[in-house]
Protein backbone atom coordinates (compact mmCIF):
# COMPACT_ATOMS: atom_id res chain seq x y z
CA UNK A 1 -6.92 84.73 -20.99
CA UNK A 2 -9.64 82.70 -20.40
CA UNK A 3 -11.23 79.25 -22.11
CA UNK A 4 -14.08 81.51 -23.44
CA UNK A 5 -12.07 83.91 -24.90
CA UNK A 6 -9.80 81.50 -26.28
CA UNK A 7 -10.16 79.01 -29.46
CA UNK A 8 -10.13 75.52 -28.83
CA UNK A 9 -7.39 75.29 -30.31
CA UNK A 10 -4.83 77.85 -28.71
CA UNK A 11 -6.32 76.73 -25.60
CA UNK A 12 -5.12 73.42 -26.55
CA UNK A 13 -1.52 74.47 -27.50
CA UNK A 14 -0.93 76.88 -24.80
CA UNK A 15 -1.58 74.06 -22.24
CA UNK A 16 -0.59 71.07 -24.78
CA UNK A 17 2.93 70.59 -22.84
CA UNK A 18 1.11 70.00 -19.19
CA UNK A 19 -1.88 68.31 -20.58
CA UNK A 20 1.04 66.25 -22.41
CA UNK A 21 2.99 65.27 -19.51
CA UNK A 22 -0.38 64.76 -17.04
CA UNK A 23 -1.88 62.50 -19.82
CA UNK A 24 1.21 60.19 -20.02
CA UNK A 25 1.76 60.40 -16.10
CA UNK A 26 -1.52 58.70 -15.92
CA UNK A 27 -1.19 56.05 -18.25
CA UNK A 28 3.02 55.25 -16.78
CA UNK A 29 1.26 54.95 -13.54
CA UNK A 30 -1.79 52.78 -14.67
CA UNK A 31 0.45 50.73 -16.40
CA UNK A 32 2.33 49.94 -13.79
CA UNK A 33 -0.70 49.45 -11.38
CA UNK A 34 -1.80 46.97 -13.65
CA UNK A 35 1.16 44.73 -12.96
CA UNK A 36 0.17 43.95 -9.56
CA UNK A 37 -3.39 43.16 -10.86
CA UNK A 38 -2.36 41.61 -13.96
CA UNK A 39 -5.63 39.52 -15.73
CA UNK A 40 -2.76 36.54 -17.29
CA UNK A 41 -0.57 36.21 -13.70
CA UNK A 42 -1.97 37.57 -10.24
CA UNK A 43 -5.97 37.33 -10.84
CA UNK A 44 -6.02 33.89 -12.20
CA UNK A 45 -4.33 32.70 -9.18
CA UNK A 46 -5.96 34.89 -6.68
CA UNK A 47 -9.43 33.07 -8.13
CA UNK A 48 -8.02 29.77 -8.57
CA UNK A 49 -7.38 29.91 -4.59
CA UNK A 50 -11.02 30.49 -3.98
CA UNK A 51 -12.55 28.67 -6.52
CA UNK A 52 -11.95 25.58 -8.79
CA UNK A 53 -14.91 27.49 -11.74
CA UNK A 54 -12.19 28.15 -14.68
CA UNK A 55 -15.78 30.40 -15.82
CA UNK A 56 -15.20 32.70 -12.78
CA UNK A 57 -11.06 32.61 -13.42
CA UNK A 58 -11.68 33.55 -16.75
CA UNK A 59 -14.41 36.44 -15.94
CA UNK A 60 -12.54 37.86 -13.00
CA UNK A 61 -9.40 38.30 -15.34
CA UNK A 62 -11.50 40.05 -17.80
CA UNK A 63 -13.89 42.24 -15.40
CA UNK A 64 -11.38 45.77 -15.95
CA UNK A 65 -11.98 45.73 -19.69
CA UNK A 66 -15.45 44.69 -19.82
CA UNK A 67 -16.49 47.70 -16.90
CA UNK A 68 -14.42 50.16 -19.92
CA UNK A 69 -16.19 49.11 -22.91
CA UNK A 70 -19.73 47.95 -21.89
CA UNK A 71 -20.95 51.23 -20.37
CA UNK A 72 -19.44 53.75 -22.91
CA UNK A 73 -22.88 54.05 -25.35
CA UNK A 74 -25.01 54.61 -22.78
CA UNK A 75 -22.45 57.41 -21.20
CA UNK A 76 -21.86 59.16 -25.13
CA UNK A 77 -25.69 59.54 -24.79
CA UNK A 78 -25.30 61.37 -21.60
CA UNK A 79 -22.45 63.48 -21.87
CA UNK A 80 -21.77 64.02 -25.62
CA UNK A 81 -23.99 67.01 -25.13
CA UNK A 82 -21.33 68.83 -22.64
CA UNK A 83 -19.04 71.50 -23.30
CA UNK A 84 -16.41 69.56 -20.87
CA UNK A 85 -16.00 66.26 -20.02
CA UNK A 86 -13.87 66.13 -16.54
CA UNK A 87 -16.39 66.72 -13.82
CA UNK A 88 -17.70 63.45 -14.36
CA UNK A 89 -14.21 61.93 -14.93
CA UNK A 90 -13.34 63.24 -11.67
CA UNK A 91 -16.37 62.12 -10.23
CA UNK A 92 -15.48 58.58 -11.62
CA UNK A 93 -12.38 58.76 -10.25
CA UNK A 94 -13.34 59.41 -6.52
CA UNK A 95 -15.41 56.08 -6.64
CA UNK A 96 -12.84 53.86 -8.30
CA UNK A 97 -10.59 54.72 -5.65
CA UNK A 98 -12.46 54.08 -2.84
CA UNK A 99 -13.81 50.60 -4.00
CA UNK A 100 -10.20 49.46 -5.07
CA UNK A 101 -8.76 50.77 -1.86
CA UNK A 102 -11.39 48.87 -0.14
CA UNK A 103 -11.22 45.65 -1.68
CA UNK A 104 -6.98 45.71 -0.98
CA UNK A 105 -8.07 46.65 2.53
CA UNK A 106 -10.09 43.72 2.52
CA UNK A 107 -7.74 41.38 1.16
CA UNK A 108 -5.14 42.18 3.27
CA UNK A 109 -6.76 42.01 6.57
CA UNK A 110 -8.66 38.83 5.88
CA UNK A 111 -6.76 36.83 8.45
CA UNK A 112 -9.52 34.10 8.73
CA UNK A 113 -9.87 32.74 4.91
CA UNK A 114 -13.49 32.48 3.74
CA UNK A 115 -13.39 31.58 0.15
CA UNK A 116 -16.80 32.63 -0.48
CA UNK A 117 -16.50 36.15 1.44
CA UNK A 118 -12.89 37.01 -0.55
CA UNK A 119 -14.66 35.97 -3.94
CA UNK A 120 -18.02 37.63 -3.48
CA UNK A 121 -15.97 40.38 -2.17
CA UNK A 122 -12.98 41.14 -5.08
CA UNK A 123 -16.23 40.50 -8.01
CA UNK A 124 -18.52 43.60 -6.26
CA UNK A 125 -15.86 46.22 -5.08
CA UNK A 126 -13.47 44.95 -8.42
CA UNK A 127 -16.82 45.42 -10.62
CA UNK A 128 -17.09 48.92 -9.12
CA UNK A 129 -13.87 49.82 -10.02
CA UNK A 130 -14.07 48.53 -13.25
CA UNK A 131 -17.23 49.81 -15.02
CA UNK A 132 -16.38 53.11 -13.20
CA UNK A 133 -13.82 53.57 -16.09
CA UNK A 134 -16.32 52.48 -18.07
CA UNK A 135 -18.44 55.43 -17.30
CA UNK A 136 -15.37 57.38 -17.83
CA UNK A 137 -13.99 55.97 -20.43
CA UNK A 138 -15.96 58.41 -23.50
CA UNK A 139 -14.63 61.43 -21.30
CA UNK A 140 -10.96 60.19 -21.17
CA UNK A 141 -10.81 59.94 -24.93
CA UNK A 142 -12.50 63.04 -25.44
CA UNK A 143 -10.41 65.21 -23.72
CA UNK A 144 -7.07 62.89 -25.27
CA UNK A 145 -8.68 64.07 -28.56
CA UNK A 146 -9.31 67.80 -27.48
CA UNK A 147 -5.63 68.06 -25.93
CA UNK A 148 -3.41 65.78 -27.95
CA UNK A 149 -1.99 66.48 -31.44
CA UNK A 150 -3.25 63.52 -33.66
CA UNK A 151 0.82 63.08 -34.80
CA UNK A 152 1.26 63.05 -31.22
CA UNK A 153 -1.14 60.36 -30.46
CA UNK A 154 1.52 58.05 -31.38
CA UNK A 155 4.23 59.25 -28.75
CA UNK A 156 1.77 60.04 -25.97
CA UNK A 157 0.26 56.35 -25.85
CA UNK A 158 3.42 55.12 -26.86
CA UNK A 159 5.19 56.92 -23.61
CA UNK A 160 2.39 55.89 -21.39
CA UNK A 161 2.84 52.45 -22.70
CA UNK A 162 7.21 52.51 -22.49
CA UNK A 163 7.49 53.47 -19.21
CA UNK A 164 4.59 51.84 -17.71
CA UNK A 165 5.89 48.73 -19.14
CA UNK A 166 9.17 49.43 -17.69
CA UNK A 167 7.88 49.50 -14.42
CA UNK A 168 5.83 46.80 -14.55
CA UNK A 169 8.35 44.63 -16.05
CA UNK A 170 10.34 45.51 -12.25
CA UNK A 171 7.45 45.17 -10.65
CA UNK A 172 7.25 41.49 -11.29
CA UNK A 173 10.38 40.72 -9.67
CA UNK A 174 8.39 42.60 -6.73
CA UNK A 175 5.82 40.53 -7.10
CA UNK A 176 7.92 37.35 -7.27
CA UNK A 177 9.17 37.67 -3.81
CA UNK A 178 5.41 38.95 -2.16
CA UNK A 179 3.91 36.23 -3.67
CA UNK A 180 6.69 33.60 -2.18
CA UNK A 181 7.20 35.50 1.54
CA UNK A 182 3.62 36.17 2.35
CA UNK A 183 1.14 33.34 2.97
CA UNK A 184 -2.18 33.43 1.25
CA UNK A 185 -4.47 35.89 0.96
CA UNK A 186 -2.11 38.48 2.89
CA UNK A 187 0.02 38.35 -0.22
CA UNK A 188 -2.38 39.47 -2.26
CA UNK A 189 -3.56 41.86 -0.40
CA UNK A 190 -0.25 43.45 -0.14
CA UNK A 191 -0.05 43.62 -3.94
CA UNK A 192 -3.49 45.35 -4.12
CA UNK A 193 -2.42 47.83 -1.55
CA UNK A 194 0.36 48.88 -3.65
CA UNK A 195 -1.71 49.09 -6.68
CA UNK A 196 -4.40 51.04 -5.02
CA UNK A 197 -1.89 53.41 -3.75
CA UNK A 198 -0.85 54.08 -7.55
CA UNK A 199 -3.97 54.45 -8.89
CA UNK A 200 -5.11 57.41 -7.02
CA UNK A 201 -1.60 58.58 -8.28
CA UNK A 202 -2.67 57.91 -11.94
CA UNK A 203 -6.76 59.22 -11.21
CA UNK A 204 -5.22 62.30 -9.51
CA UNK A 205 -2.76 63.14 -12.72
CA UNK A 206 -5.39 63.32 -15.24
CA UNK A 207 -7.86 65.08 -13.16
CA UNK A 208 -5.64 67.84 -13.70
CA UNK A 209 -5.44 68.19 -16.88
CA UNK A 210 -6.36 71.41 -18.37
CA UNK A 211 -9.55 70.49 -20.85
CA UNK A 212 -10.41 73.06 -23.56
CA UNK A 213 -14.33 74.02 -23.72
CA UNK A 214 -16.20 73.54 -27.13
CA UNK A 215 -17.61 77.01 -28.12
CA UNK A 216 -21.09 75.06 -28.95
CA UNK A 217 -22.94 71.82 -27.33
CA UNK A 218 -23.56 68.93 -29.50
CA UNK A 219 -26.77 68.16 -29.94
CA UNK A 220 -28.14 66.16 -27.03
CA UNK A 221 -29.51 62.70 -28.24
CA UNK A 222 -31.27 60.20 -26.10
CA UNK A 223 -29.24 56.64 -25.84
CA UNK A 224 -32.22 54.91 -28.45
CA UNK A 225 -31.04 58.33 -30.80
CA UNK A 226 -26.92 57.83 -30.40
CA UNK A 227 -27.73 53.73 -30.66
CA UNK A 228 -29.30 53.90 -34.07
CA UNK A 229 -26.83 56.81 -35.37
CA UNK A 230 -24.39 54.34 -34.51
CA UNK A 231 -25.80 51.46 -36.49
CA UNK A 232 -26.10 53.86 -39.57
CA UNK A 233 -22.61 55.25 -39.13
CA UNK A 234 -21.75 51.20 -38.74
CA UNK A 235 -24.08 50.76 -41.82
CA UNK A 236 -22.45 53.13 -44.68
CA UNK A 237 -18.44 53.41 -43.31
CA UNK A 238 -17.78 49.47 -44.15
CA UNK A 239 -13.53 50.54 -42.97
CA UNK A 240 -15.38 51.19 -39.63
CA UNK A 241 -16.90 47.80 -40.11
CA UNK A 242 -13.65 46.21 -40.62
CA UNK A 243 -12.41 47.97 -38.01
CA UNK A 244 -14.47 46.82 -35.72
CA UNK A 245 -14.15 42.91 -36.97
CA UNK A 246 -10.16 43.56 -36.73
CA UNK A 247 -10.12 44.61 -33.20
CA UNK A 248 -12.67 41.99 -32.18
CA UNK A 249 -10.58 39.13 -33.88
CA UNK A 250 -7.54 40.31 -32.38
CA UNK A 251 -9.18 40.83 -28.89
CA UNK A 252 -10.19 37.00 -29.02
CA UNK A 253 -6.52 36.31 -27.59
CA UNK A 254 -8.57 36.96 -24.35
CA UNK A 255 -10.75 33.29 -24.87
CA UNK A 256 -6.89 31.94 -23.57
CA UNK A 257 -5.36 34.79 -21.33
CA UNK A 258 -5.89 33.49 -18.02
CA UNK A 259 -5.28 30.01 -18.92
CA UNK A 260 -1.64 30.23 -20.27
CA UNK A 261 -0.54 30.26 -16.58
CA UNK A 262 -3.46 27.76 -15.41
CA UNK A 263 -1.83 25.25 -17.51
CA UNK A 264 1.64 26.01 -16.88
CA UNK A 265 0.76 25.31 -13.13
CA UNK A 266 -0.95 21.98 -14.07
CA UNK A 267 1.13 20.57 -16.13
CA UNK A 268 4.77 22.30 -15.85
CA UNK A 269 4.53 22.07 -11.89
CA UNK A 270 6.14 25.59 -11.64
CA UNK A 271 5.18 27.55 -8.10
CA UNK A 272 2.64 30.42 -7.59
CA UNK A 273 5.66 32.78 -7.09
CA UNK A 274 6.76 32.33 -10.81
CA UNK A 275 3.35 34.32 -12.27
CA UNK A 276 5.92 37.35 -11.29
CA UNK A 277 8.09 36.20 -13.85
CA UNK A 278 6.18 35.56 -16.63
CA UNK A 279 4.94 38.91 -15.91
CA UNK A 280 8.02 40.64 -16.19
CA UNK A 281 8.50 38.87 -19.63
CA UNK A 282 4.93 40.11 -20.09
CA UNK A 283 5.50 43.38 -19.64
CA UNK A 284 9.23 43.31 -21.73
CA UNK A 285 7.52 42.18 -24.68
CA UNK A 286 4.73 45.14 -24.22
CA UNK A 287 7.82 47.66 -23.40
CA UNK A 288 9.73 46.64 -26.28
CA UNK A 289 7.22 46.34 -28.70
CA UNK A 290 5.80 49.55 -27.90
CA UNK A 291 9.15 51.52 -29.43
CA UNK A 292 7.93 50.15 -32.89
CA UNK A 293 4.46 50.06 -32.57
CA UNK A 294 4.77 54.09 -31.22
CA UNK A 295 7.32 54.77 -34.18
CA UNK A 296 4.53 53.11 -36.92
CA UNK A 297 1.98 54.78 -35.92
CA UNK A 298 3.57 57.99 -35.97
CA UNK A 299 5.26 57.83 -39.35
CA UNK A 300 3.65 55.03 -40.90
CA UNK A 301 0.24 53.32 -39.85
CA UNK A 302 -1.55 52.84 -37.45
CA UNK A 303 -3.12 50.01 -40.11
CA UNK A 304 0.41 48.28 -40.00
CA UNK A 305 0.29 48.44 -36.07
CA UNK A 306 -2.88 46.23 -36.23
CA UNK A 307 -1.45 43.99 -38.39
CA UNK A 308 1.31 43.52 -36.87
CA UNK A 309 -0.17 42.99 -33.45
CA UNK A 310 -2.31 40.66 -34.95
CA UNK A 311 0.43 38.29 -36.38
CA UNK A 312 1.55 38.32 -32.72
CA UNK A 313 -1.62 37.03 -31.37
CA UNK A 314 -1.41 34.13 -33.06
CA UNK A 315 2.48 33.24 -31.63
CA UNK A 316 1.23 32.19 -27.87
CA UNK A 317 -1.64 29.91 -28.96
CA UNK A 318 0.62 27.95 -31.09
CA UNK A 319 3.11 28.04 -28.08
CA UNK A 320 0.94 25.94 -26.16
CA UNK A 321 -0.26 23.69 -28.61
CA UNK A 322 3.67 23.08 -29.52
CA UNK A 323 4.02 22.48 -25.63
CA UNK A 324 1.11 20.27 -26.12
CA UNK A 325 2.58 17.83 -28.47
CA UNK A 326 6.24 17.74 -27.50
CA UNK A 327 7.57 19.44 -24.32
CA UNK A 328 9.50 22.67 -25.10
CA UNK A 329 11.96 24.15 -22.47
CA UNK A 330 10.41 26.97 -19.87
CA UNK A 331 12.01 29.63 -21.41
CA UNK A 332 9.90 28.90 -24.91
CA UNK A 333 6.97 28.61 -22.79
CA UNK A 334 7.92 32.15 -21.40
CA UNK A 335 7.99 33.71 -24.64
CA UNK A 336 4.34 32.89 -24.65
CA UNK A 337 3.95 35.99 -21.96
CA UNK A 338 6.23 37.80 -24.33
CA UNK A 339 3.95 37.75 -27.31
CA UNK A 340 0.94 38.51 -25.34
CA UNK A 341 2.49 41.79 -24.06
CA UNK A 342 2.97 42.46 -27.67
CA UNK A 343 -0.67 41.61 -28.62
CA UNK A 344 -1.89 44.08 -26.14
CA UNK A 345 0.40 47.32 -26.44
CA UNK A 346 -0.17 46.94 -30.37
CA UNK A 347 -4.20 46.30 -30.38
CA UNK A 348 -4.78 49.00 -27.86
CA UNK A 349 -2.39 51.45 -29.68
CA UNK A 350 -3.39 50.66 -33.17
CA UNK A 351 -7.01 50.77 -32.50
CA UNK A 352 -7.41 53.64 -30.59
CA UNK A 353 -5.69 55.42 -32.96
CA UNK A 354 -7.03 54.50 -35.82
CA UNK A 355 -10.73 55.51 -34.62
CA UNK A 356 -9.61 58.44 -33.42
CA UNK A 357 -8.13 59.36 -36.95
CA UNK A 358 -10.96 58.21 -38.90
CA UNK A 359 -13.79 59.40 -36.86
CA UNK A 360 -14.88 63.04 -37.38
CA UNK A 361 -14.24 65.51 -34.39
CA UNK A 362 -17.83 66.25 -33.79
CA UNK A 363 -18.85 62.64 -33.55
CA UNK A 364 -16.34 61.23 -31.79
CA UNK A 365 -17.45 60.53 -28.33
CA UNK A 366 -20.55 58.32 -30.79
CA UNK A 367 -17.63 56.76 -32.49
CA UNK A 368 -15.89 55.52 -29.65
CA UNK A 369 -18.37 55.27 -27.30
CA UNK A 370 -20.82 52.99 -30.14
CA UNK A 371 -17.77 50.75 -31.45
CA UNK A 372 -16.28 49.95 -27.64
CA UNK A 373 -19.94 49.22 -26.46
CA UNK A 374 -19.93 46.20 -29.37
CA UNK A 375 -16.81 45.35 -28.78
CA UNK A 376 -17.28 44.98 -24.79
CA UNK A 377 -19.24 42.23 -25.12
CA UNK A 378 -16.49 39.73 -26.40
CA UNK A 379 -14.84 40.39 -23.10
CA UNK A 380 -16.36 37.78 -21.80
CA UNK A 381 -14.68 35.40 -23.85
CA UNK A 382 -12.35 34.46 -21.53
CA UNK A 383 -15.51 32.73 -19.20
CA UNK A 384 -16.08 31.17 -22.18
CA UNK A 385 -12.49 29.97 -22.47
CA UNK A 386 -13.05 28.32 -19.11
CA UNK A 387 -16.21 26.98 -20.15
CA UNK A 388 -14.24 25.14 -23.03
CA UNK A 389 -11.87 23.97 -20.76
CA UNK A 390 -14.35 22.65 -18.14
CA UNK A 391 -16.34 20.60 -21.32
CA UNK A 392 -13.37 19.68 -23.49
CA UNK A 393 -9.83 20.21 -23.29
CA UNK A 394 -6.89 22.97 -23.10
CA UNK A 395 -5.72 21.75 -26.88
CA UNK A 396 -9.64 22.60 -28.05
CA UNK A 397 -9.07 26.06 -26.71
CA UNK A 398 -6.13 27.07 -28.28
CA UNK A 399 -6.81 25.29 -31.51
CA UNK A 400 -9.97 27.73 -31.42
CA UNK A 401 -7.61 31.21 -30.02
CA UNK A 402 -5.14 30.12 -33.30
CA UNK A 403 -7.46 29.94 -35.58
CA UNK A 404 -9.30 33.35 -34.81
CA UNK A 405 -5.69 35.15 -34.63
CA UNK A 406 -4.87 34.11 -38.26
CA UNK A 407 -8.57 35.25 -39.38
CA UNK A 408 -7.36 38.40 -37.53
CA UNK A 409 -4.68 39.11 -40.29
CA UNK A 410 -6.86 39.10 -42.98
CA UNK A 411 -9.49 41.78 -41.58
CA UNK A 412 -6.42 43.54 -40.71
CA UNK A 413 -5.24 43.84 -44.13
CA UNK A 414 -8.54 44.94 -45.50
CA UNK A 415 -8.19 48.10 -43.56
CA UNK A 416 -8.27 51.10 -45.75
CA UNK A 417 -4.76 52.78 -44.94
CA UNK A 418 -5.51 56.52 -43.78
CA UNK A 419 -3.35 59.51 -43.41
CA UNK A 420 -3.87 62.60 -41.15
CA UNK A 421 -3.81 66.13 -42.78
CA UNK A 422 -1.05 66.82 -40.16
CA UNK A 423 1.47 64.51 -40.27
């Protein structure tokens, strides 16, 4: 039986268990990629080595998720009109592995140090990378909302998250010891060797996926079109509104991210090699927190997952303001990495899943596409974290990332609490 001749739907179920397995195969392996390339531990000191600009350590740490949100508007307006979605993420996918394969080629091979070539280097091939899962990005969550059961959504980011976590929590004791054996930049280079290698893992798994064919194209709307559709949708839906203002208060944690191990550095005196640590506490506070947030969102809210993650941004800013005013032992410090791990696995699980139960099936790529576009911007907030830094102080920074993660609790609890037909 073919995709023509089938529904949507029993395409969908007949192929749900591989699309399943593919779909959390990609994120276990993306997760664990993302250790080795981690935005609060490895890139902040890869920059700092090549540059003193706490602007270009904070936008470097940043670039991934600004190349997935920025472009995603401009791609709805392109593809929204397709009956499927994976040539192009396949096409995507080709081109983000070949620039990140390059750059760790790059890296590792640099055996005369040029800071200027490295830097000017990691920003063009990285940026590649980066906005090419931006371009990809509206297909990906298409074809998750084509393929995935929405009580499902729960477990299959929740699995992608768990074991990906897992691994990455290992793979900073890995880290640990390339950072300390290996002299700078061969070090790094060997870590973005490894995480190239598993990211054509994770690109090839979901290129496979089986993707169900809508039996009629969307309307095709010109970027100008899906732009102002956006801004009514934005307009008359004031729980999208709040939506939007929760995820960009809790996404502020980013104005700090790359500066938590800056001033550990500075001011603790701990080695280079340590970032592995912290990253393994990093990643045990996303793995662990994950088991709840997956459970919530599957039998309670995915509401409650946003607040929740939101009462945990707000933990490592007053961390380092503590460790400001009276020295607290390393291990407290650590915890900082702990609660940041949380932050993340619970804003990216309660958001996404919260759009993709409120927005309606035939407007979803607009949806997410329109709502990650705005939200890409703030991105950049950790170059302005450096910028605050460079002018003022670390304790004006966090003061600033505090006070924005308790306004990030109250948005959260405006959120209208929603409930799909299937669960």
């Amino acid at each position: 039986m073919t995709t023509t001749s089938m529904s949507q739907h029993q395409f969908a179920e007949k192929y749900f268990k591989r699309n399943f397995f593919l779909g959390v195969a990609n994120g276990i392996l993306f997760n664990f990629a993302w250790a080795f390339t981690s935005g609060s531990t490895v890139l902040p000191l890869f920059i700092s080595k090549l540059t003193s600009s706490s602007i270009l350590v904070g936008l470097a740490s940043t670039l991934e998720a600004v190349g997935w949100t920025l472009p995603q508007m401009a791609v709805a307006a392109v593809t929204l009109h397709h009956k499927n979605q994976m040539p192009l993420y396949i096409k995507m996918a080709i081109l983000r592995a070949i620039a990140f394969s390059l750059l760790a080629i790059l890296v590792l091979f640099s055996k005369t140090v040029n800071p200027s070539y490295l830097l000017i280097t990691f920003f063009f091939l990285f940026s590649i990378y980066a906005f090419g899962g931006g371009v990809s990005g509206v297909s990906f969550m298409e074809v998750v909302g084509k393929t995935v059961r929405p009580n499902r959504r729960g477990s299959f980011f929740g699995m992608r998250m768990f074991f990906g976590g897992g691994l990455a929590a290992l793979a900073g004791i890995l880290i640990e010891r390339i950072l300390r054996v290996y002299d700078f930049p061969k070090n790094f280079g060997v870590l973005f060797l490894i995480a190239a290698v598993i990211i054509i893992l994770a690109l090839l798994s979901f290129s496979l996926v089986k993707e169900p064919l809508l039996k009629e194209r969307p309307q095709k709307r010109k970027f100008k079109e899906n732009l102002l559709l956006g801004l009514e949708i934005l307009k008359k839906d004031r729980n999208l509104r709040m939506l939007l203002w929760t995820r960009i208060a809790i996404g502020s944690y980013v104005l700090g991210l790359p500066f938590y191990i800056i001033f550990a550095k500075k001011f603790l005196f701990i080695p280079t090699s340590i970032a592995g640590l912290f990253l393994s506490v990093q990643m045990v506070g996303y793995l662990s927190s994950n088991i709840l947030w997956g459970r919530l969102s599957n039998n309670k809210s995915n509401r409650l997952v946003l607040l929740l993650s939101a009462i945990c941004s707000a933990i490592p800013p007053f961390l380092l303001l503590l460790n400001i005013l009276t020295k607290i032992p390393i291990y407290g410090y650590g915890a900082i990495f702990f609660f940041l791990g949380a932050t993340m696995s619970g804003m990216d699980m309660g958001y996404t899943n919260y759009l993709l139960e409120t927005a309606p099936e035939e407007k979803r790529p607009i949806y997410v596409g329109f709502l990650n576009t705005i939200v890409g911007p703030t991105i950049f907030l950790s170059a302005v974290g450096g910028l605050i830094i460079q002018v003022s102080s670390f304790a004006v920074l966090y003061s600033l990332v505090f006070l924005v993660s308790i306004v990030s609790i109250f948005f959260s609890l405006s959120l209208t609490e929603t409930k799909e037909s299937l669960r």
